[in-house]
PDB file of N, CA and C in Angstrom:
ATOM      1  N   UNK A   1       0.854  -1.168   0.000  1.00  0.00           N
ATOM      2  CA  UNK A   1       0.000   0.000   0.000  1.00  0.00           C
ATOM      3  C   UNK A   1       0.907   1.240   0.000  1.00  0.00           C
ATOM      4  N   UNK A   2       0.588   1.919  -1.053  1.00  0.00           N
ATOM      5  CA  UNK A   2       1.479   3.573  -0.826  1.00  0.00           C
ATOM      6  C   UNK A   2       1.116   4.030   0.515  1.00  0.00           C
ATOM      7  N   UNK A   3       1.876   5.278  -0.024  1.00  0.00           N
ATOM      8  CA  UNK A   3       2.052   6.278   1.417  1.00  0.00           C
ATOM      9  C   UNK A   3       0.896   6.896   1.411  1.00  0.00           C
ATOM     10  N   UNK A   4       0.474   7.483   0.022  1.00  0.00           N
ATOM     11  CA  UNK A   4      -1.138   8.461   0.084  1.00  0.00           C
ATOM     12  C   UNK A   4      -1.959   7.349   0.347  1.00  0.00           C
ATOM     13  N   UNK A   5      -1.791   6.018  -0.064  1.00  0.00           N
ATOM     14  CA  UNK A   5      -3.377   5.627   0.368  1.00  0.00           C
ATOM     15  C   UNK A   5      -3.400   5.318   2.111  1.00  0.00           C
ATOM     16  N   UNK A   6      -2.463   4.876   2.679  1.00  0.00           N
ATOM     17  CA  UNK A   6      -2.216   4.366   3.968  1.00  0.00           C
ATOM     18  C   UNK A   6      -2.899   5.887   4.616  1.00  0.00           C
ATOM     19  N   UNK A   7      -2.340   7.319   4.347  1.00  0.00           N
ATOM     20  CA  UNK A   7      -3.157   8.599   4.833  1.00  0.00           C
ATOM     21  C   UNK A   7      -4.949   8.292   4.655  1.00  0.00           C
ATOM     22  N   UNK A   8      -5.224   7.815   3.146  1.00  0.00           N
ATOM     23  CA  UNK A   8      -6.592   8.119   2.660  1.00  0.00           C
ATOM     24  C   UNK A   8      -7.107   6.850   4.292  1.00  0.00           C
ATOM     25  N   UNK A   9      -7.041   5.766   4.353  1.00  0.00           N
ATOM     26  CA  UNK A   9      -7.605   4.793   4.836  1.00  0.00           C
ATOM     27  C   UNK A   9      -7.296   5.679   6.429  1.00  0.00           C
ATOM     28  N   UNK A  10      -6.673   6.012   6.754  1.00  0.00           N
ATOM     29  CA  UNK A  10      -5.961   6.608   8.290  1.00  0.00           C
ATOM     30  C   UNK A  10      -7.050   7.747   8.969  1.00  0.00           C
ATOM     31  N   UNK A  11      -7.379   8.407   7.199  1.00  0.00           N
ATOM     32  CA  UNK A  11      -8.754   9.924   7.463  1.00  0.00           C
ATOM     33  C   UNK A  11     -10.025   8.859   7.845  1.00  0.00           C
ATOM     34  N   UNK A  12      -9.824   7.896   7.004  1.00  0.00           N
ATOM     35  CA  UNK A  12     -11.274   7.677   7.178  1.00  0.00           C
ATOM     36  C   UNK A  12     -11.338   6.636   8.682  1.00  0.00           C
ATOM     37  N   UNK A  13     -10.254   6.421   9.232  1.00  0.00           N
ATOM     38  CA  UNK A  13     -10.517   5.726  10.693  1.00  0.00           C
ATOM     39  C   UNK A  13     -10.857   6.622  11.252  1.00  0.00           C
ATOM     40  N   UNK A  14     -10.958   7.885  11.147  1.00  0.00           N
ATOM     41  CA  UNK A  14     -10.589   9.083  11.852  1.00  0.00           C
ATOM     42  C   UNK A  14     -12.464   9.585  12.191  1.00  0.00           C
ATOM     43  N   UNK A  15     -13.486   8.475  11.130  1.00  0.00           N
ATOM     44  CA  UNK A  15     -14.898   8.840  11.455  1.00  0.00           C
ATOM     45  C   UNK A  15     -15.443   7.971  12.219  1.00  0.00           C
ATOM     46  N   UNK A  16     -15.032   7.169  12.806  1.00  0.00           N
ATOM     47  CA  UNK A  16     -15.064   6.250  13.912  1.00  0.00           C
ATOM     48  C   UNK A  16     -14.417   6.752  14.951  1.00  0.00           C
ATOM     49  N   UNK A  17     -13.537   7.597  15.159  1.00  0.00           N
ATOM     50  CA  UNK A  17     -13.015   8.069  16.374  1.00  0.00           C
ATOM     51  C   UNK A  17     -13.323   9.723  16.981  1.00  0.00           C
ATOM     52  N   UNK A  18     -12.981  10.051  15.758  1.00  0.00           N
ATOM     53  CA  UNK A  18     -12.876  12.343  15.878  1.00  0.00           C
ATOM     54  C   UNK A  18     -14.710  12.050  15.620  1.00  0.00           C
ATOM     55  N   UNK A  19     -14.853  12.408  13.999  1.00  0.00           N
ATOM     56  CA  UNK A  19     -15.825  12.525  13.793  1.00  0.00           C
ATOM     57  C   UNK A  19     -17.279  11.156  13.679  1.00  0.00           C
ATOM     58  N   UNK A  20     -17.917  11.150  14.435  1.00  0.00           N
ATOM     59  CA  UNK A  20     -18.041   8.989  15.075  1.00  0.00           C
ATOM     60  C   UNK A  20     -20.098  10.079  14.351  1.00  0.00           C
ATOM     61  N   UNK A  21     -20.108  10.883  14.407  1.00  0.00           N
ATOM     62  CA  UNK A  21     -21.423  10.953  14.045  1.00  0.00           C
ATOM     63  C   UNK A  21     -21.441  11.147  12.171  1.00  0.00           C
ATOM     64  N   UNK A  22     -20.369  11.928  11.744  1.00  0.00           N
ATOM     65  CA  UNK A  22     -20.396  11.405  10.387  1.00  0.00           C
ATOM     66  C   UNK A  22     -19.974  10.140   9.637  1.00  0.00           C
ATOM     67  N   UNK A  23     -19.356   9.470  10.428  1.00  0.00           N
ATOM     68  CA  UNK A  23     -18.925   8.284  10.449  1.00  0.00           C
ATOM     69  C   UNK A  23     -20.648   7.014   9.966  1.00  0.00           C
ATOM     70  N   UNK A  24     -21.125   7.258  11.112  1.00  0.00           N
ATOM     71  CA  UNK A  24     -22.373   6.953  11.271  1.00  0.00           C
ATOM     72  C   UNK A  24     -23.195   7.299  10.114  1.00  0.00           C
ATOM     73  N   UNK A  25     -23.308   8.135   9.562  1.00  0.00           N
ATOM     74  CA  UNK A  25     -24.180   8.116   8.296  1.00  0.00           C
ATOM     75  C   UNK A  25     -23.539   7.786   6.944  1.00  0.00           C
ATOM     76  N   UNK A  26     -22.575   6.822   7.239  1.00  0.00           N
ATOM     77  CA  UNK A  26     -21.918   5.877   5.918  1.00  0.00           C
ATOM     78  C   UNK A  26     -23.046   5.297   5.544  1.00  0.00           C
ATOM     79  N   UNK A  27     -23.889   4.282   6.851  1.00  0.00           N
ATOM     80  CA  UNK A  27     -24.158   3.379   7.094  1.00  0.00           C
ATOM     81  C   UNK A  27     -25.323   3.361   5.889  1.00  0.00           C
ATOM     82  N   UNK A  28     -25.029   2.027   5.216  1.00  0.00           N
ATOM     83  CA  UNK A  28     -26.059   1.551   4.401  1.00  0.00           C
ATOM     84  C   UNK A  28     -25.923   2.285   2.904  1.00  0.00           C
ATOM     85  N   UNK A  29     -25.007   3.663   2.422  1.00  0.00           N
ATOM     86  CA  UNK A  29     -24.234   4.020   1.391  1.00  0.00           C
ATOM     87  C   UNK A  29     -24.038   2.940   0.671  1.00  0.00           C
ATOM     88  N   UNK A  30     -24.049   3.050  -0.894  1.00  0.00           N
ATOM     89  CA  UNK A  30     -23.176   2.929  -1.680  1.00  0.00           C
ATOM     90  C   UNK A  30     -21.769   3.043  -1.638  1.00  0.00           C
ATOM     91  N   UNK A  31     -20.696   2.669  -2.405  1.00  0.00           N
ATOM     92  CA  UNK A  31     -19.106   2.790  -2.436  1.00  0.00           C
ATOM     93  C   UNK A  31     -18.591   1.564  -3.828  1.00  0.00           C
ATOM     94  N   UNK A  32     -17.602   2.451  -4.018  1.00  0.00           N
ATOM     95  CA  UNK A  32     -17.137   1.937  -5.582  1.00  0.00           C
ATOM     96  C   UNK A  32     -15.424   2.276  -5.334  1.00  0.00           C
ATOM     97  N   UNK A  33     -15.239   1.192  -6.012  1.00  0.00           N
ATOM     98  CA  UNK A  33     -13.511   1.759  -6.174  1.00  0.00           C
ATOM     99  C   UNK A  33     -13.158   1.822  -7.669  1.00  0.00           C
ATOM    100  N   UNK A  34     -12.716   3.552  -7.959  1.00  0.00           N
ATOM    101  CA  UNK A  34     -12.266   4.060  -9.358  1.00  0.00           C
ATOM    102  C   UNK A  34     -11.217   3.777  -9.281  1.00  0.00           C
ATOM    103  N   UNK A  35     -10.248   2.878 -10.428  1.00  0.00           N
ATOM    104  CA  UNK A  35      -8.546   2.993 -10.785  1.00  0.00           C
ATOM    105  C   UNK A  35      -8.456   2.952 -12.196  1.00  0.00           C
ATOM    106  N   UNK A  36      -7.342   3.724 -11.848  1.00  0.00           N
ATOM    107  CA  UNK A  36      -6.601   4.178 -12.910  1.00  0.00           C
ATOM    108  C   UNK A  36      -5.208   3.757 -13.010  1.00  0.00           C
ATOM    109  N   UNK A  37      -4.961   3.021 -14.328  1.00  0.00           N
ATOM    110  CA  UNK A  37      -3.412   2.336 -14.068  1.00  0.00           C
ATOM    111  C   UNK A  37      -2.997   2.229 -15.139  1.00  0.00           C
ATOM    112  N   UNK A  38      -1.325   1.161 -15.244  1.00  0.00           N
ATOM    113  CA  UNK A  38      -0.841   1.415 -16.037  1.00  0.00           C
ATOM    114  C   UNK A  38      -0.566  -0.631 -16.968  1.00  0.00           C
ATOM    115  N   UNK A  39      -1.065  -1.055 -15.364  1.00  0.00           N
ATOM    116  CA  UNK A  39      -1.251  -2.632 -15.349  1.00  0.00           C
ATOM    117  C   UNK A  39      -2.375  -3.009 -16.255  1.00  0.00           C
ATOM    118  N   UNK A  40      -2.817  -4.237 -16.886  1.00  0.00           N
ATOM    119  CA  UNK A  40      -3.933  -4.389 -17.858  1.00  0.00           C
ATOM    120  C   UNK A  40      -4.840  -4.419 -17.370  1.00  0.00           C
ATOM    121  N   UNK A  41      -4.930  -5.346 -15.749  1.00  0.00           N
ATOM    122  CA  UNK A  41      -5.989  -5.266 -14.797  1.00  0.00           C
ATOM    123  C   UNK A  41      -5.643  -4.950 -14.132  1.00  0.00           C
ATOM    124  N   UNK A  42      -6.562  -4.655 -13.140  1.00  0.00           N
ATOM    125  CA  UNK A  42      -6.168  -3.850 -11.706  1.00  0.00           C
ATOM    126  C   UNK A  42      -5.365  -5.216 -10.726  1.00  0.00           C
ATOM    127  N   UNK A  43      -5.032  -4.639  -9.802  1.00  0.00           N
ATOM    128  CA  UNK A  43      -3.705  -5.717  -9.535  1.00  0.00           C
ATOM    129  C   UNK A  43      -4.431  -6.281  -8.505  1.00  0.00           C
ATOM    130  N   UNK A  44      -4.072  -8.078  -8.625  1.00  0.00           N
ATOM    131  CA  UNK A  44      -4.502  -8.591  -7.313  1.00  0.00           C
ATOM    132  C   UNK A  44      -4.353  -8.344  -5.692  1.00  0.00           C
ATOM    133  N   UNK A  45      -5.353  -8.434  -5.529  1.00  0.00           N
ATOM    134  CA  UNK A  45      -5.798  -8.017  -3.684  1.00  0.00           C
ATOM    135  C   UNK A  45      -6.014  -6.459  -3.691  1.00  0.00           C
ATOM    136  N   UNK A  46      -5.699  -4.937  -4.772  1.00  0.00           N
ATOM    137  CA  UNK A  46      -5.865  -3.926  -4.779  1.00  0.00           C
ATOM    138  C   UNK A  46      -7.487  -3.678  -4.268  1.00  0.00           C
ATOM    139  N   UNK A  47      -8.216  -4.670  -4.095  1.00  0.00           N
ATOM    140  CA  UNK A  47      -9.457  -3.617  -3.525  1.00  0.00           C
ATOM    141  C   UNK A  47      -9.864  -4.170  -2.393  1.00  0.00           C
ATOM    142  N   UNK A  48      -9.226  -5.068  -2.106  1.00  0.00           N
ATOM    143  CA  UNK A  48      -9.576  -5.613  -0.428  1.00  0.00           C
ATOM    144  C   UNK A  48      -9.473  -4.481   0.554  1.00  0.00           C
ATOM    145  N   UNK A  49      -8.814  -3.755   0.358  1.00  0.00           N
ATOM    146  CA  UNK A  49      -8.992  -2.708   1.738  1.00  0.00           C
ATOM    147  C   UNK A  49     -10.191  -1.937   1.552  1.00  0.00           C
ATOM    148  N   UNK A  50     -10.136  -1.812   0.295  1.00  0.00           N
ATOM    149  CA  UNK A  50     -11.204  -0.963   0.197  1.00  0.00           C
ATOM    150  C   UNK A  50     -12.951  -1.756   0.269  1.00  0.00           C
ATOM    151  N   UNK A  51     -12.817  -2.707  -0.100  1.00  0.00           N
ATOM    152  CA  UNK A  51     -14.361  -3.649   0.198  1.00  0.00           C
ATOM    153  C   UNK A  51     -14.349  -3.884   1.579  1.00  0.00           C
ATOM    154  N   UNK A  52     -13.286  -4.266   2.777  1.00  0.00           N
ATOM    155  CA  UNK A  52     -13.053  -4.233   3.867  1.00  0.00           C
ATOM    156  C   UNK A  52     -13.481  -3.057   4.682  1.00  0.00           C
ATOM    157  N   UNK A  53     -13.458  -2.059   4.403  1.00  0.00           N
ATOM    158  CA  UNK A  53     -13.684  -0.486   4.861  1.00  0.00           C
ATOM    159  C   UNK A  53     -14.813  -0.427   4.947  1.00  0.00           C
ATOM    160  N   UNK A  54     -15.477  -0.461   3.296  1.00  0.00           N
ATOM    161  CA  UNK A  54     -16.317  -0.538   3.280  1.00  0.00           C
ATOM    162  C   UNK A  54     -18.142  -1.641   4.223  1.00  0.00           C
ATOM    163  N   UNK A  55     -17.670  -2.668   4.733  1.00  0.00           N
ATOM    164  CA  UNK A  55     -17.872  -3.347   5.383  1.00  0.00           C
ATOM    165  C   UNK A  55     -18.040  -3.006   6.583  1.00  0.00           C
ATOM    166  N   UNK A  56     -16.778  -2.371   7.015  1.00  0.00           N
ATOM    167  CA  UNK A  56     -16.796  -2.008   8.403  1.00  0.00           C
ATOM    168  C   UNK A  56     -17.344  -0.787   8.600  1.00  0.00           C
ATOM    169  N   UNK A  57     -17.323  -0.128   7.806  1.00  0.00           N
ATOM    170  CA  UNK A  57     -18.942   1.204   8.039  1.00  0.00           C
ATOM    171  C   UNK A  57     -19.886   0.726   7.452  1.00  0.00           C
ATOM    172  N   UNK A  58     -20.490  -0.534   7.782  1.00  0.00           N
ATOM    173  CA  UNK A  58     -21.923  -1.257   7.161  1.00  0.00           C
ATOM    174  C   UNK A  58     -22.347  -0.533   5.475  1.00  0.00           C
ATOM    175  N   UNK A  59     -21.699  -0.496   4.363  1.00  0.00           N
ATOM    176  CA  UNK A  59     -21.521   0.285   3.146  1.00  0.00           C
ATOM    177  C   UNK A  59     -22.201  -0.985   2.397  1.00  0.00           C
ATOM    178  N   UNK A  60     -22.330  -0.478   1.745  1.00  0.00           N
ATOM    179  CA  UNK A  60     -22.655  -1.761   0.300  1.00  0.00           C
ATOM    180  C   UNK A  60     -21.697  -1.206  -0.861  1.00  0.00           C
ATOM    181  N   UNK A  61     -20.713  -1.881  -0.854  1.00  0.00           N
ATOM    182  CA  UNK A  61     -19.289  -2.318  -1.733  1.00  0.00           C
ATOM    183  C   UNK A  61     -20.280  -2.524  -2.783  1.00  0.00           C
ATOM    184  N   UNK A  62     -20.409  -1.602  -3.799  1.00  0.00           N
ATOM    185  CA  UNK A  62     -20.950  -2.346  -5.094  1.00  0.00           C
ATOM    186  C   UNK A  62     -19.921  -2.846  -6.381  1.00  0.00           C
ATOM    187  N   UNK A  63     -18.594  -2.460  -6.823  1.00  0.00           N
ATOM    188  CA  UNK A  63     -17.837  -3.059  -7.789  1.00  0.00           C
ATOM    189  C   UNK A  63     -16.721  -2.297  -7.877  1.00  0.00           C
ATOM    190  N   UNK A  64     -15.842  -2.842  -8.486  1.00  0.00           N
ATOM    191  CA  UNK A  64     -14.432  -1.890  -9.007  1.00  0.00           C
ATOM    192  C   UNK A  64     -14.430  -1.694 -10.185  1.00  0.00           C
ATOM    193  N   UNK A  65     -14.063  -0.345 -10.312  1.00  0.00           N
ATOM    194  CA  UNK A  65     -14.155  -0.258 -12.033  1.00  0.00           C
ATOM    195  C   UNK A  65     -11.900   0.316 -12.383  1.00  0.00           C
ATOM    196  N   UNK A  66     -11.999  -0.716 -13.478  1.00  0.00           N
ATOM    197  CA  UNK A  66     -10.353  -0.214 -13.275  1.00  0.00           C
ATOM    198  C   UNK A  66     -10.022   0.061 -14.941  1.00  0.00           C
ATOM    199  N   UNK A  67      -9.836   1.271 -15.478  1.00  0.00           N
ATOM    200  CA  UNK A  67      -8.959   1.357 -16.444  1.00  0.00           C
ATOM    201  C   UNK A  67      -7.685   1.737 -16.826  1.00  0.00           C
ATOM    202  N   UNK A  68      -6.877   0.846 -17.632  1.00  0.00           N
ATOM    203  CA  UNK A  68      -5.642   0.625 -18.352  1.00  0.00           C
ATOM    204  C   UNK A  68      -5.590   1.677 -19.141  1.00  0.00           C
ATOM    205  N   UNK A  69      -4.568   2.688 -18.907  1.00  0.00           N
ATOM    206  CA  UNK A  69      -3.996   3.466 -19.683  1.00  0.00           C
ATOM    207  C   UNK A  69      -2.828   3.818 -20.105  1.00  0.00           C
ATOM    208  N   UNK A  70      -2.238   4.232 -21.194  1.00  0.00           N
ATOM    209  CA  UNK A  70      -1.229   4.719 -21.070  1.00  0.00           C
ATOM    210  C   UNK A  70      -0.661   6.100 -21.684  1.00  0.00           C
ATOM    211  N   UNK A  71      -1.717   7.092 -22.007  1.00  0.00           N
ATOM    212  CA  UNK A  71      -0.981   8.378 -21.976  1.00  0.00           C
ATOM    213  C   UNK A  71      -2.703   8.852 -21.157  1.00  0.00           C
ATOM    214  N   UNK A  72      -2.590  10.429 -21.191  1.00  0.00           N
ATOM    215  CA  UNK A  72      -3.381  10.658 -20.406  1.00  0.00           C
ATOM    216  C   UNK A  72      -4.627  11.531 -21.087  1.00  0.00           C
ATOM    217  N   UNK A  73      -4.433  11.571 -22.305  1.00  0.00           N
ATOM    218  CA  UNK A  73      -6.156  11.798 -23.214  1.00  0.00           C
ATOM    219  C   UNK A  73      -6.591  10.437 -23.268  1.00  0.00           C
ATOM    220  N   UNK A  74      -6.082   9.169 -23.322  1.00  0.00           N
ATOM    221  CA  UNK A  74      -6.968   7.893 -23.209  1.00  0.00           C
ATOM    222  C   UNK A  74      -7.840   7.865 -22.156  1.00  0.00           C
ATOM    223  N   UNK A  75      -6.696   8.460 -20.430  1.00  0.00           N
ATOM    224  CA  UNK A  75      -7.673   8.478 -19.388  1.00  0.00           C
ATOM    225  C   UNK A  75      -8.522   9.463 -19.124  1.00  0.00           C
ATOM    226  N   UNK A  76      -8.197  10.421 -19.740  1.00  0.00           N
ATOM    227  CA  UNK A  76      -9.527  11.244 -19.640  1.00  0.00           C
ATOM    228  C   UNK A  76     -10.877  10.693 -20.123  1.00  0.00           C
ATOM    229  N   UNK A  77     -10.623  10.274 -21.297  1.00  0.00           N
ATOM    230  CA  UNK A  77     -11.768   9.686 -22.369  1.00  0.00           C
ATOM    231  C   UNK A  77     -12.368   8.075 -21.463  1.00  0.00           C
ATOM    232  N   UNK A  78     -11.590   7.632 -21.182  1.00  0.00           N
ATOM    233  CA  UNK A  78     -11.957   6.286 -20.219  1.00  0.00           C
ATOM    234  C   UNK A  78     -12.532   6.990 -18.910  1.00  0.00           C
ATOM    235  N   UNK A  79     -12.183   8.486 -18.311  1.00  0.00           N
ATOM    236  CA  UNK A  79     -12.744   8.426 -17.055  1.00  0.00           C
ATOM    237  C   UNK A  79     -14.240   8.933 -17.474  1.00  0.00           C
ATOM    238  N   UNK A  80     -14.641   9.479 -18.434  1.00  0.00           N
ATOM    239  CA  UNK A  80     -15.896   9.647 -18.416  1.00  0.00           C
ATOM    240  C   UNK A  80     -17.014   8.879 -18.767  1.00  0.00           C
ATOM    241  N   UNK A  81     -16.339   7.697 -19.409  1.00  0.00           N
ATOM    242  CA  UNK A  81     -17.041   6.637 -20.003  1.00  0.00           C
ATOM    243  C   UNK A  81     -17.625   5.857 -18.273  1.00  0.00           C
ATOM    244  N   UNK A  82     -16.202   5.641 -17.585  1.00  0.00           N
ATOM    245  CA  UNK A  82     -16.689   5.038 -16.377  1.00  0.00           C
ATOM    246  C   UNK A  82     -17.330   5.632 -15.296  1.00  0.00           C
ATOM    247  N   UNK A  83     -17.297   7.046 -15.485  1.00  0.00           N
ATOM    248  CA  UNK A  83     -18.466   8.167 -14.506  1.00  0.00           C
ATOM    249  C   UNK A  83     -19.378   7.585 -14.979  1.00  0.00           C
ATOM    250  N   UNK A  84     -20.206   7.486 -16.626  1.00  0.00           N
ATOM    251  CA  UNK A  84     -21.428   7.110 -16.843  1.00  0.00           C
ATOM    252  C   UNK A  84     -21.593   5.970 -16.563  1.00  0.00           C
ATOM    253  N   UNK A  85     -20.446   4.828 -16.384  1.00  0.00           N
ATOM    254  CA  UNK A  85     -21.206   3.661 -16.010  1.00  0.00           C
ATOM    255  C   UNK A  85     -21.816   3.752 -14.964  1.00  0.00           C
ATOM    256  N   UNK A  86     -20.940   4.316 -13.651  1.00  0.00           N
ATOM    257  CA  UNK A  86     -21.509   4.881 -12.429  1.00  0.00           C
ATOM    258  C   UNK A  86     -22.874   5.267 -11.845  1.00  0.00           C
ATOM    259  N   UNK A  87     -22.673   6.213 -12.964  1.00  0.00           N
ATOM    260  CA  UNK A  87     -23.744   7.025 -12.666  1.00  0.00           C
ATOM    261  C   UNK A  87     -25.340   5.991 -12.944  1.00  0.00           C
ATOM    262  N   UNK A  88     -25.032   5.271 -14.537  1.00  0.00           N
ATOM    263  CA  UNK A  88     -26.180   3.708 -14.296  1.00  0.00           C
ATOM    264  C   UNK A  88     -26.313   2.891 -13.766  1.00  0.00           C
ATOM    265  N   UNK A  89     -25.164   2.573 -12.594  1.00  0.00           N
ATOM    266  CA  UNK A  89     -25.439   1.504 -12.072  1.00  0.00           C
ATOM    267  C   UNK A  89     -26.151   1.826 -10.725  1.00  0.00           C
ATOM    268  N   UNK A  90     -26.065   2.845 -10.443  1.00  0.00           N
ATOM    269  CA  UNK A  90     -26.210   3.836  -9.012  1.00  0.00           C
ATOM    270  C   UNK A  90     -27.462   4.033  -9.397  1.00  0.00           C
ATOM    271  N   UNK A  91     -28.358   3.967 -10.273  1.00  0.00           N
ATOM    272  CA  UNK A  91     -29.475   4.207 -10.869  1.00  0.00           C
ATOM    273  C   UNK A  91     -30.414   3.096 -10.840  1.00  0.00           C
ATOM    274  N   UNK A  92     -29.800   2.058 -10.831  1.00  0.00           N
ATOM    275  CA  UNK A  92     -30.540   0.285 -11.244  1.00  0.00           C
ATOM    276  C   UNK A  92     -30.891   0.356  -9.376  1.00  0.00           C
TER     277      UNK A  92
END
């Protein structure tokens, strides 16, 4: 795990402890994990922390969406394609 994500996962212990009442209205949310990479698939075990997290603020983990890129007008063009998937599946 990098250094920024070990911070990202560290804020969000931080709504179980500091802030325990926003913490509390996770509960029963949606949650998705967006990547962006350079691998073809997203790399094994990369979303266990995050379906784990999710879990532990009672969330409903709905899927990972991961696209392969390699310059950065592909990922632009791939990130909006996968906002709209988002945005339909969040809809169903």
């Amino acid at each position: 795990m990098s250094a920024q994500m070990k911070v990202f996962f560290d804020r969000l212990t931080d709504l179980v402890t500091i802030q325990k009442s926003f913490g509390r209205e996770l509960k029963g949310k949606s949650s998705f994990l967006i990547a962006i990479g350079t691998d073809e698939t997203l790399p094994e075990g990369f979303e266990i922390p995050f379906r784990l997290t999710s879990e532990y603020f009672d969330m409903n983990f709905i899927m990972s969406y991961y696209c392969q890129v390699n310059n950065l007008t592909t990922s632009l063009q791939d990130a909006k394609i996968i906002i709209e998937q988002i945005k339909a599946s969040v809809k169903q």
